[in-house]
Protein backbone atom coordinates (compact mmCIF):
# COMPACT_ATOMS: atom_id res chain seq x y z
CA UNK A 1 21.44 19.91 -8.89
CA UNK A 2 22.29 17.67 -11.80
CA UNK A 3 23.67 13.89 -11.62
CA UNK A 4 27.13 15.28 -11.70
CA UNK A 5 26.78 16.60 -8.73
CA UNK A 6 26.06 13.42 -7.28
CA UNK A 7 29.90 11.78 -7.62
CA UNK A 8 28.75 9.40 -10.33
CA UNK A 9 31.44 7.98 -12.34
CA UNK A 10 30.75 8.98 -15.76
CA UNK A 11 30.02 5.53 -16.84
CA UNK A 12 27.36 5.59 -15.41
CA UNK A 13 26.19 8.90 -15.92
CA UNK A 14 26.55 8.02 -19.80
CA UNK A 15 23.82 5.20 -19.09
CA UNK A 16 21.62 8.07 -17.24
CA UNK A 17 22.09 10.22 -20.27
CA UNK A 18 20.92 7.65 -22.59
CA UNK A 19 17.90 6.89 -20.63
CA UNK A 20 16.82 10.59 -20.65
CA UNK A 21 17.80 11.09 -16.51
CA UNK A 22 18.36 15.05 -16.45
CA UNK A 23 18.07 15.81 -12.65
CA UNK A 24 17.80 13.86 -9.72
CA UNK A 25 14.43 13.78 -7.45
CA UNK A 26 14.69 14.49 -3.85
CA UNK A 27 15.15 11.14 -2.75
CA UNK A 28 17.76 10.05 -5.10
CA UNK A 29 20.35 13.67 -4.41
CA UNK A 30 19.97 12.39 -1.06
CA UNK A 31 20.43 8.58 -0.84
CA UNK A 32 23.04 8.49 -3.83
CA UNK A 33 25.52 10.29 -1.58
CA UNK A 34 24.88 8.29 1.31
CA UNK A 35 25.00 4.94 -0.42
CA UNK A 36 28.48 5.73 -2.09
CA UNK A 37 29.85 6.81 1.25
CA UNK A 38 28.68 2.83 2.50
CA UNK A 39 26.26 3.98 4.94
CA UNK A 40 23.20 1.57 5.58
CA UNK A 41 20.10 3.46 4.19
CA UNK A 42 16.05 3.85 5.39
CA UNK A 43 14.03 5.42 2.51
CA UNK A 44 10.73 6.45 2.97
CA UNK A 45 9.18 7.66 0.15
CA UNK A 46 5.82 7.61 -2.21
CA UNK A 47 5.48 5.73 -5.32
CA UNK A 48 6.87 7.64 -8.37
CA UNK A 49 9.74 9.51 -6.40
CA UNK A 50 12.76 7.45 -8.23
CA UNK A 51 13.32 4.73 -5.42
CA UNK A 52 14.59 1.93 -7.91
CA UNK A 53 17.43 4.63 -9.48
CA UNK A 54 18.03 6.17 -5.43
CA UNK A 55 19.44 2.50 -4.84
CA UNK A 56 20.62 0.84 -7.98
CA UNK A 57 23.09 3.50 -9.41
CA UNK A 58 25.03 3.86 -6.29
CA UNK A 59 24.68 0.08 -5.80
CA UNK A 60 25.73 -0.29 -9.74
CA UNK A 61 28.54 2.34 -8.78
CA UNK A 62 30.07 0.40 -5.70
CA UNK A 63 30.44 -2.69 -7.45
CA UNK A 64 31.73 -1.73 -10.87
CA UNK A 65 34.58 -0.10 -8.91
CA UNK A 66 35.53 -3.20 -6.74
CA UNK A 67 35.96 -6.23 -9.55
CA UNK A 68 35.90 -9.91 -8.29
CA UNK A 69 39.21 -10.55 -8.14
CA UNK A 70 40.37 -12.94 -11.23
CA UNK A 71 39.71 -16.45 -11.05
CA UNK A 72 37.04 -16.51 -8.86
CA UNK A 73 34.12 -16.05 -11.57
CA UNK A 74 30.84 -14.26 -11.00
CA UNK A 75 29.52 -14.20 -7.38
CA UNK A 76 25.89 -12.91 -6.10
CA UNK A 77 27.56 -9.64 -4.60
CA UNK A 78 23.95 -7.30 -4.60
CA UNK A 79 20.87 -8.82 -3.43
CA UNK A 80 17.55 -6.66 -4.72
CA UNK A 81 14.18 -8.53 -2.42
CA UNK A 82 11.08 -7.38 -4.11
CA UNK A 83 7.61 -8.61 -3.27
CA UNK A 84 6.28 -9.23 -6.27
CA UNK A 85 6.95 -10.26 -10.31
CA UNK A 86 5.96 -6.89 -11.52
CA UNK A 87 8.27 -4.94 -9.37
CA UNK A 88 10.87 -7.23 -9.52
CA UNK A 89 11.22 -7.17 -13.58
CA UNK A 90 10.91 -3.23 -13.42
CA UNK A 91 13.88 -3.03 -11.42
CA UNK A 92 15.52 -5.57 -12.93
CA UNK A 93 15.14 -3.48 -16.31
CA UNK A 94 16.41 -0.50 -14.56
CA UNK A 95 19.58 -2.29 -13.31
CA UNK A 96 20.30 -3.37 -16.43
CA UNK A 97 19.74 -0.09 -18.04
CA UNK A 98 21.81 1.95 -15.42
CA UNK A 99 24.50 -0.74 -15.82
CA UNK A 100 24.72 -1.17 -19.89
CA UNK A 101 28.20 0.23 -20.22
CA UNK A 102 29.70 -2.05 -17.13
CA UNK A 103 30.74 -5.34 -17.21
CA UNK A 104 28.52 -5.78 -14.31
CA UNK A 105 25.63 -8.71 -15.00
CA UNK A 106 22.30 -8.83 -13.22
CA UNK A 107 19.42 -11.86 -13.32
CA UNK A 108 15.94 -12.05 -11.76
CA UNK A 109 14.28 -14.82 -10.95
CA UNK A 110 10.53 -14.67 -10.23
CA UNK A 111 7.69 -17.23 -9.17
CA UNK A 112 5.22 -17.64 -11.80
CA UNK A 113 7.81 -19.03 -14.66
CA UNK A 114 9.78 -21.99 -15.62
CA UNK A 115 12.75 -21.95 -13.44
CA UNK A 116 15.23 -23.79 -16.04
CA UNK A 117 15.89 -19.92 -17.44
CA UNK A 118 16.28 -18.72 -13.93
CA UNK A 119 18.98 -21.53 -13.64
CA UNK A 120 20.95 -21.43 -16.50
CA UNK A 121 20.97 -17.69 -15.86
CA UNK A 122 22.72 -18.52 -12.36
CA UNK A 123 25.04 -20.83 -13.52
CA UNK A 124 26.58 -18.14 -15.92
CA UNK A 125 26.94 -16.22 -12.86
CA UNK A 126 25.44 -12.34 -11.83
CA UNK A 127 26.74 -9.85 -10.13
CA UNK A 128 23.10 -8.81 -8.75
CA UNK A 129 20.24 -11.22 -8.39
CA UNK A 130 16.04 -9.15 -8.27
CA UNK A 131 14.31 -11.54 -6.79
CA UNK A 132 11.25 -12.58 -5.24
CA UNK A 133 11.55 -13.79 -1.54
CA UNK A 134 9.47 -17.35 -2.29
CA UNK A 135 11.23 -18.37 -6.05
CA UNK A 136 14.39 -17.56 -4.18
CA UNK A 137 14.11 -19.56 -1.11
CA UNK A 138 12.94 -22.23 -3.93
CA UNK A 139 16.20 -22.44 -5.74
CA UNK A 140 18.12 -21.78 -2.19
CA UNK A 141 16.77 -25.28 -1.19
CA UNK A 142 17.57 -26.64 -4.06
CA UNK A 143 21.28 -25.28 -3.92
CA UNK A 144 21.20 -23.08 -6.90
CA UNK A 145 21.71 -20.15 -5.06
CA UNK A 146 24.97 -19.05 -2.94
CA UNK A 147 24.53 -15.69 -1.03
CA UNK A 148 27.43 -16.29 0.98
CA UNK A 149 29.40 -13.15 -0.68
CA UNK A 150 26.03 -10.45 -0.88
CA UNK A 151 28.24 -7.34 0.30
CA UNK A 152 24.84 -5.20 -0.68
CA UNK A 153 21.40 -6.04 0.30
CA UNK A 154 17.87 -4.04 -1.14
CA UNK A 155 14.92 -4.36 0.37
CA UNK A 156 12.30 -2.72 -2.09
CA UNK A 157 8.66 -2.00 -0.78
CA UNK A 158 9.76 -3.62 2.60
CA UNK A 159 5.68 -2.79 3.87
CA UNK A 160 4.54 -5.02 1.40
CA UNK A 161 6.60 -8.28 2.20
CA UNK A 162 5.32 -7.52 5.85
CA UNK A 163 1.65 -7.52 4.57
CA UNK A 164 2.15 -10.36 2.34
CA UNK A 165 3.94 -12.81 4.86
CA UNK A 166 6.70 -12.85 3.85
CA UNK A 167 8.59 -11.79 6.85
CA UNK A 168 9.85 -15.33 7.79
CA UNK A 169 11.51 -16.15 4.12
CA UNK A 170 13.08 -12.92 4.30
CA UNK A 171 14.97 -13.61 7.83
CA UNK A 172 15.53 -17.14 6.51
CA UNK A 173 17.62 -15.63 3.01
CA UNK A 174 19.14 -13.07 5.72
CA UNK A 175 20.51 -15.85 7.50
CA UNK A 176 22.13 -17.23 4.68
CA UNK A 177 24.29 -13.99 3.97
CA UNK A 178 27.13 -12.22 5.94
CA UNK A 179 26.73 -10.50 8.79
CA UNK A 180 28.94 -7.53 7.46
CA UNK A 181 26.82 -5.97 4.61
CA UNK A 182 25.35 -2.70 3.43
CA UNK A 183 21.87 -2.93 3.70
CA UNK A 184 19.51 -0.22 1.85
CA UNK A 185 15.56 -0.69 3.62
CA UNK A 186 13.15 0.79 0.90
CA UNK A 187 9.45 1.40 1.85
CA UNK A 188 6.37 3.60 1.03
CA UNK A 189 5.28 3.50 4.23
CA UNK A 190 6.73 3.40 7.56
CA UNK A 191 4.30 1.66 10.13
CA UNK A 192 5.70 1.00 13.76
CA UNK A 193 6.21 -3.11 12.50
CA UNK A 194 8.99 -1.86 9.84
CA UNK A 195 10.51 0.51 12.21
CA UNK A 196 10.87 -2.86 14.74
CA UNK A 197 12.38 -4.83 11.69
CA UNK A 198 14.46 -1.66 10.97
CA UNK A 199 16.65 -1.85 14.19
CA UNK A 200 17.36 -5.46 14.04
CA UNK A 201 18.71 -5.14 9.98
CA UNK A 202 19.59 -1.77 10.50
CA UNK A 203 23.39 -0.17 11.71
CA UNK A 204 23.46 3.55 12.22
CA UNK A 205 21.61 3.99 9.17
CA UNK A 206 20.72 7.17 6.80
CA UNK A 207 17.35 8.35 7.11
CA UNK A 208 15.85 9.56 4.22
CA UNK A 209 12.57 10.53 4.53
CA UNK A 210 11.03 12.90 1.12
CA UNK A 211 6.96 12.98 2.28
CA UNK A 212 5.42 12.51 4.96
CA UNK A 213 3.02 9.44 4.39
CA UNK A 214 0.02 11.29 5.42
CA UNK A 215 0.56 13.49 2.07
CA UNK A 216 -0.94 13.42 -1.49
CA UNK A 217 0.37 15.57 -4.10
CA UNK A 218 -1.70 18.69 -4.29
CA UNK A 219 -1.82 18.39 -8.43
CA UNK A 220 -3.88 15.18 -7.80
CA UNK A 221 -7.63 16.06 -8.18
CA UNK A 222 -9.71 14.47 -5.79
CA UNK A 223 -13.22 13.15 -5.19
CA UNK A 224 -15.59 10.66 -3.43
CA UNK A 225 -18.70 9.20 -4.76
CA UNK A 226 -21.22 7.99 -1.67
CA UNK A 227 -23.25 5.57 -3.28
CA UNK A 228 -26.30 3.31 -2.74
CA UNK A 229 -24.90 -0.09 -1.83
CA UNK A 230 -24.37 -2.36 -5.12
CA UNK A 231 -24.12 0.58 -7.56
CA UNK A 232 -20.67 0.63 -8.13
CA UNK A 233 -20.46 -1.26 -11.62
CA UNK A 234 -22.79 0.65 -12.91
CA UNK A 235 -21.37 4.47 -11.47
CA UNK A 236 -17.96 2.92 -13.04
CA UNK A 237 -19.55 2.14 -16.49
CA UNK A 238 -21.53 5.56 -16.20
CA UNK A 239 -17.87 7.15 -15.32
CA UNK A 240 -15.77 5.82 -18.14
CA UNK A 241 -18.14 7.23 -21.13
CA UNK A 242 -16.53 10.45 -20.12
CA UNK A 243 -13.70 10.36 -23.27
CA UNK A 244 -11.43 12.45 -21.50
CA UNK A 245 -10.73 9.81 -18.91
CA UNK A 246 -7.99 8.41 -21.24
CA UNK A 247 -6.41 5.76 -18.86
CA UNK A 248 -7.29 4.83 -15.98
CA UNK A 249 -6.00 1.98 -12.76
CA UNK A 250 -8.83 0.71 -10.86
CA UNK A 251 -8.09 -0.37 -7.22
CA UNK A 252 -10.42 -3.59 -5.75
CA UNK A 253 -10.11 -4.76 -2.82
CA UNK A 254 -9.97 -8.98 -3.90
CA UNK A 255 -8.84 -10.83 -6.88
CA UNK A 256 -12.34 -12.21 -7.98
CA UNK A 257 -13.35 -8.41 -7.09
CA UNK A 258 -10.83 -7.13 -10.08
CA UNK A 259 -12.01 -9.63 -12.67
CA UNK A 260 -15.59 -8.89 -11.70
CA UNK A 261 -15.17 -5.38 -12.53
CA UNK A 262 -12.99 -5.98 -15.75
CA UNK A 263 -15.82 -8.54 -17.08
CA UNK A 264 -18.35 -5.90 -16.25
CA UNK A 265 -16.48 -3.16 -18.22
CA UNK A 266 -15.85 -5.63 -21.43
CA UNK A 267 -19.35 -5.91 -21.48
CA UNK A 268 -19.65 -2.28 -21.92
CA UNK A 269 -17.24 -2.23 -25.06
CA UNK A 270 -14.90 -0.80 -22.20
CA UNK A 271 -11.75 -2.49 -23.08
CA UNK A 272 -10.21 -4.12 -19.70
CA UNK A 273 -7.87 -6.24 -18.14
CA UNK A 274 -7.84 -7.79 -14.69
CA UNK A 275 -4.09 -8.19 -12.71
CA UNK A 276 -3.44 -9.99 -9.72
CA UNK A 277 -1.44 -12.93 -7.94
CA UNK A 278 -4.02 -15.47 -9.20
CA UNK A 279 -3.21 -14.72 -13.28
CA UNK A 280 0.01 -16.60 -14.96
CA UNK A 281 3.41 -13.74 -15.17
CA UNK A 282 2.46 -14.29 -19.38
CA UNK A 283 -0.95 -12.83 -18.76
CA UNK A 284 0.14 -10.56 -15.89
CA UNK A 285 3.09 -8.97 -18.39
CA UNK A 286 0.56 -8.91 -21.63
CA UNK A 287 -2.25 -6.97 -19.22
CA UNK A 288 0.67 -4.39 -18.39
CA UNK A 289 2.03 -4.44 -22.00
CA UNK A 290 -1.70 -3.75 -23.31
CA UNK A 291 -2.47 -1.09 -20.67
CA UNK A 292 0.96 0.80 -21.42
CA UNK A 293 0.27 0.52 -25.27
CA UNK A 294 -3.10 2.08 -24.34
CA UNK A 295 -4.55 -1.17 -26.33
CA UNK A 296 -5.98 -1.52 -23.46
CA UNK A 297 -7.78 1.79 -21.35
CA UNK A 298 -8.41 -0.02 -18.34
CA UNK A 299 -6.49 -2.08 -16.03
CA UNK A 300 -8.00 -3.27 -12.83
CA UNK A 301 -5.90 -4.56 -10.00
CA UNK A 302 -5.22 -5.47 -6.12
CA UNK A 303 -3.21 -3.19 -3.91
CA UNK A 304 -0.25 -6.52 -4.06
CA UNK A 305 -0.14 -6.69 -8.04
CA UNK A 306 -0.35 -2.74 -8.79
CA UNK A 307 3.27 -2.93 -6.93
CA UNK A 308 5.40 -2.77 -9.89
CA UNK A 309 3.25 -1.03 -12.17
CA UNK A 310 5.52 2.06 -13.73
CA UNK A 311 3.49 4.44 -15.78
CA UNK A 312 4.61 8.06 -15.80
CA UNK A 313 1.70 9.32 -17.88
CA UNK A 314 -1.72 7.74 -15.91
CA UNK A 315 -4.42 10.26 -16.14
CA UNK A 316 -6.99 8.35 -13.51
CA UNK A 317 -7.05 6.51 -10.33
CA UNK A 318 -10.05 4.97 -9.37
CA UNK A 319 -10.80 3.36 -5.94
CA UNK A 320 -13.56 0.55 -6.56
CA UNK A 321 -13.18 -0.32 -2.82
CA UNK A 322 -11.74 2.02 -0.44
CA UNK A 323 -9.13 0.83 1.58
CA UNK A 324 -9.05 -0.01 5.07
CA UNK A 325 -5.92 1.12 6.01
CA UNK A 326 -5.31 4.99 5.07
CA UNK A 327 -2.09 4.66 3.98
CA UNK A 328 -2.54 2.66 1.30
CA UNK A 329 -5.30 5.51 0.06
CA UNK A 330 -2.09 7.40 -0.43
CA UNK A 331 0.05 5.07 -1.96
CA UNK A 332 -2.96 4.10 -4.66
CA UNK A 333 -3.67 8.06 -5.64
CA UNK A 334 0.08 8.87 -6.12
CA UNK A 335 0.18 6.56 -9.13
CA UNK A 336 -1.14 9.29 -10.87
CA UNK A 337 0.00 13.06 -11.39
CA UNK A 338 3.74 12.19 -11.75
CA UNK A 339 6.04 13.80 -13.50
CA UNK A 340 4.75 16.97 -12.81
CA UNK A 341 1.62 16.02 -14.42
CA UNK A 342 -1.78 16.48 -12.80
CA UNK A 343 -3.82 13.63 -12.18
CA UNK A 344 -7.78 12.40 -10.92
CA UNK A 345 -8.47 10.09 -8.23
CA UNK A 346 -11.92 9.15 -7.62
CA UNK A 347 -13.17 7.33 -5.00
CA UNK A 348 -16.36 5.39 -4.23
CA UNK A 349 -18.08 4.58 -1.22
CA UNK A 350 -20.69 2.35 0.30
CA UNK A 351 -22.29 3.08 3.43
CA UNK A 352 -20.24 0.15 5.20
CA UNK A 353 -17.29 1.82 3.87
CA UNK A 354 -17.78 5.11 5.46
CA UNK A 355 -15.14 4.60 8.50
CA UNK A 356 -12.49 3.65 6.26
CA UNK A 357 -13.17 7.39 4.22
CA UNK A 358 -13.40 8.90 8.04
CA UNK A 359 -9.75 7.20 8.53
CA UNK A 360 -8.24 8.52 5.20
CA UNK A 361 -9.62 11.97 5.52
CA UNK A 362 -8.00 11.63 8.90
CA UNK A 363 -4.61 11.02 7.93
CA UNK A 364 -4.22 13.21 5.08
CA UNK A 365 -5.81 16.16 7.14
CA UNK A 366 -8.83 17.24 5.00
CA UNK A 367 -11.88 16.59 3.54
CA UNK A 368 -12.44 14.78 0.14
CA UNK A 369 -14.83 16.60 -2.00
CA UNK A 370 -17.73 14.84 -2.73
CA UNK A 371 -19.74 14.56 -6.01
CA UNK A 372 -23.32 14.63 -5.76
CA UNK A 373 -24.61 15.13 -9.28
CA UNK A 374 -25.03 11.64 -10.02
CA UNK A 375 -27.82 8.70 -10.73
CA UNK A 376 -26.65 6.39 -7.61
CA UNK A 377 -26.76 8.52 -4.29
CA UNK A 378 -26.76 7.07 -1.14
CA UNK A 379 -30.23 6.97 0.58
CA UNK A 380 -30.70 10.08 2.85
CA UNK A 381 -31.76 7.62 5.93
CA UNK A 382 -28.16 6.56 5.15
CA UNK A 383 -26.54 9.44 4.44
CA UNK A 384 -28.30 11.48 7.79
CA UNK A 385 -26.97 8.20 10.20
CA UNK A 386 -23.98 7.61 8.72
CA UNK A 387 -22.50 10.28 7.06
CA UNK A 388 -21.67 12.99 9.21
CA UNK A 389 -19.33 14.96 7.16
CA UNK A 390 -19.64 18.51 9.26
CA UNK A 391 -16.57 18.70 11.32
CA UNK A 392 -17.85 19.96 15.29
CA UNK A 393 -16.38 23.29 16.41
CA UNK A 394 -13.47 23.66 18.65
CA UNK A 395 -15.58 25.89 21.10
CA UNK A 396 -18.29 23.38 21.63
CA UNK A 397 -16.57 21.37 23.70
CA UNK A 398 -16.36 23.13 26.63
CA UNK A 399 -19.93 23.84 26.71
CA UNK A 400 -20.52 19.67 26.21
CA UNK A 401 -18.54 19.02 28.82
CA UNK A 402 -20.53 21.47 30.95
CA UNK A 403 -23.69 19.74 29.61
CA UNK A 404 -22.68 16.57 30.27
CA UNK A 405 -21.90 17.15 34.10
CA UNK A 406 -25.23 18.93 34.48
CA UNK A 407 -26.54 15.90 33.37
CA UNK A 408 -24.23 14.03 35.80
CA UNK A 409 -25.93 15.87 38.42
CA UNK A 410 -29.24 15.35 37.36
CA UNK A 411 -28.81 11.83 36.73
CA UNK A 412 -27.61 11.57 40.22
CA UNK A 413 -30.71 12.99 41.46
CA UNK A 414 -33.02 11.19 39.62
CA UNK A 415 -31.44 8.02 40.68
CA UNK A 416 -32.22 9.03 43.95
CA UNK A 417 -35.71 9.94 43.84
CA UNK A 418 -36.14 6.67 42.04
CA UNK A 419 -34.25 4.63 44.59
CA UNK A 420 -36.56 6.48 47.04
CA UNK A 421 -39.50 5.25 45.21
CA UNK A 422 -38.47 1.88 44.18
CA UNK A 423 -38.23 1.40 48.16
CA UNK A 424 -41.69 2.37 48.79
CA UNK A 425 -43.10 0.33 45.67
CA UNK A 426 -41.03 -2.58 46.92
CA UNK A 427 -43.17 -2.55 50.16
CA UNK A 428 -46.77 -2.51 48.66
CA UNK A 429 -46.20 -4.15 45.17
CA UNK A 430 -44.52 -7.81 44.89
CA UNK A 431 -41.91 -7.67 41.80
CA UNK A 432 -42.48 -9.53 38.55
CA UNK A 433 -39.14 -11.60 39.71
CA UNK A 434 -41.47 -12.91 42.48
CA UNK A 435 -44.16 -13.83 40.40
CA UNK A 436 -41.72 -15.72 38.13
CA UNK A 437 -39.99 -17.50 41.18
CA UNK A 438 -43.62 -18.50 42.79
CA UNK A 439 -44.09 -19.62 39.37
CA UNK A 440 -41.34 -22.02 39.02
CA UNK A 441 -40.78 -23.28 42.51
CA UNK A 442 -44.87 -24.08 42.53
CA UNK A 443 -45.03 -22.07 45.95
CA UNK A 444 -48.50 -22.86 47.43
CA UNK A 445 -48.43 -19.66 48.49
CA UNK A 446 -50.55 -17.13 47.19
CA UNK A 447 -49.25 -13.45 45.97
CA UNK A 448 -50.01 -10.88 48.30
CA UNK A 449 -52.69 -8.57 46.42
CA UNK A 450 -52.39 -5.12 46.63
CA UNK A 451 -55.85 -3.55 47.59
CA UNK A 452 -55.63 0.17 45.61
């Protein structure tokens, strides 16, 4: 199948060509069709599948074709949420590519900057407005912004505004647009909150679902490390002399986490950068600028900034800190191997993060290799009560089950012979309950004594 094939007006299709788009992926051939036909849309897909094109040439598409009408100037007629600055200037880079032979114009407006851009941008008008859900209720308050004529809404990594809180700005801007709209609901993953939020945004919509969430790309390599608890720098430092390791994103669970681990590499002659929500958008866009150059080899980042990073060719994935929810094990590995390029994630683990490997080894239905050959290894106390990584036979069961009511039984007759002699003890020997209650109520009575 080719883009052709796809009903794209060749306008458009001239702005694909330039941009080096030969064939659709799975998710785009089918949410292209459905978009252009005005049906609302649920994508589920993994990072790197070609969301931001699945939405924004049909989107692009519908609105070249239907002009404002003349005299009424420029009018917010597509509205892209994303949940953070990253994502939200990659897909405002890919409107703007898809759209370079329309007439169609696009802004975004992002926390993190001067707004006085952002404004003069608006007051030239846009077609379609990327933003993020908090600048935009911002300028909303401030009357900058006029949503009253969004005939398409986006909502890109729709899991991640959940997680970040940002569910309550998002029905607030909803509220502020017409109740007759296309809406297109992107996310990575589909817990049972966004399928809740789905049915109230939602009419009749498309399902488009490419993998299952539980999946990682079998060209991704990958492995576990079980360490001895505080080893981690050091196993990452160790890791990293390896030359053929020639980029690599490393996953921490907090923010002072990531720029502990990029100090820690720097020190190292490692040359790394640390991105997250605390760091200005200058020094957020220079990290990603750096680390795409490959000026810089490592870039360290939480689960919330990494959304947005777009690199095709990323030859490592490294989990500092597991995750604790499994899903977002997947999301994190499939930044690598895309393309059809293989890729290496590597995971480490501390004892107290051994239920959190149990959970992802759970969901994606197999085993992570692990390596042993290396200078940190968890303690074998450790290892033999927490890390049982031999999966019990299907046949046992019956047999514990069997076990366990022959131990039923016999538990059931030992309680009796000991209720049998707990009576006759009773009689002869006073309990140490008596001796305490004597005790306290300063009985003048003396315990009986047991002549044996």
């Amino acid at each position: 199948m080719t883009f052709q094939d796809l009903n794209i007006s060749p306008i458009i299709l001239k702005a694909l060509a330039k941009e080096n788009y030969k064939t659709p992926t799975p998710i785009q051939a089918q949410a292209i069709p459905a978009v252009l036909a005005g049906r609302d849309l649920l994508g589920c897909a993994q990072t790197g599948t070609g969301k931001t094109a699945a939405f924004s040439v049909p989107m692009i598409q519908l609105l070249n074709e239907q002009p404002p009408k003349p005299g009424m100037g420029r009018r917010i007629r597509a509205l892209v949420l994303s949940p953070t600055r990253e994502l939200a200037l990659q897909i405002s880079d890919n409107v703007k590519a898809y759209s370079q032979f329309t007439k169609l114009r696009s802004t975004a407006i992002v926390g993190g900057v001067s707004q006085k851009t952002q404004e003069r941008a608006l007051q030239q008008g846009a077609d379609i407005l990327i933003a993020t859900p908090g600048r935009l209720i911002d300028l909303m308050n401030q009357k900058q912004v006029d949503l009253q004529h969004v005939e398409i809404l986006v909502l890109d990594e729709a899991d991640r505004m959940l997680d970040m809180g940002f569910i309550h700005d998002v029905k607030r801007i909803i509220a502020k647009m017409p109740s007759k709209k296309q809406t297109l609901f992107f996310s990575a993953t589909m817990p049972a909150e966004i399928n809740q939020l789905v049915k109230t945004l939602l009419h009749n919509p498309v399902k488009v679902e490419i993998t299952p969430v539980s999946s990682t790309a079998e060209r991704i390599k990958q492995s576990v490390y079980l360490l001895e608890t505080g080893s981690k720098q050091k196993q990452l430092n160790e890791l990293l002399k390896d030359p053929s390791i020639a980029s690599a994103l490393v996953f921490t669970r907090t923010k002072r986490g990531a720029d502990r681990v990029a100090r820690g590499l720097n020190k190292v002659n490692i040359t790394a950068q640390a991105i997250h929500g605390d760091k200005s958008q200058t020094s957020r866009q220079n990290a990603l600028k750096n680390f795409k150059s490959g000026e810089t080899r490592v870039l360290v980042a939480t689960d919330i900034a990494a959304r947005g990073i777009d690199i095709d060719e990323l030859s490592h994935v490294i989990n500092f800190n597991l995750p604790n929810i499994p899903e977002t094990y997947v999301h994190r590995i499939g930044r690598t191997g895309r393309a059809g390029l293989s890729g290496t994630a590597i995971s480490f683990c501390e004892v107290d993060e051994v239920p959190f490997l149990r959970d992802i080894e759970k969901l994606i239905g197999k085993s992570i290799p692990e390596v042993k050959d290396h200078a940190y290894p968890m303690s074998s106390s450790l290892r033999a009560s927490k890390v049982d990584r031999s999966p019990k036979p299907a046949s046992a069961r019956p047999a514990r089950a069997k076990t366990a009511a022959a131990k039923t039984a016999s538990s059931k007759s030992a309680s009796s012979k000991t209720t049998s002699t707990k009576s006759t003890s009773t009689k002869s020997t006073p309990s140490k309950a008596a001796h305490t209650r004597s005790g306290s109520t300063r009985s003048n009575r003396a315990p009986k004594i047991v002549k044996k």
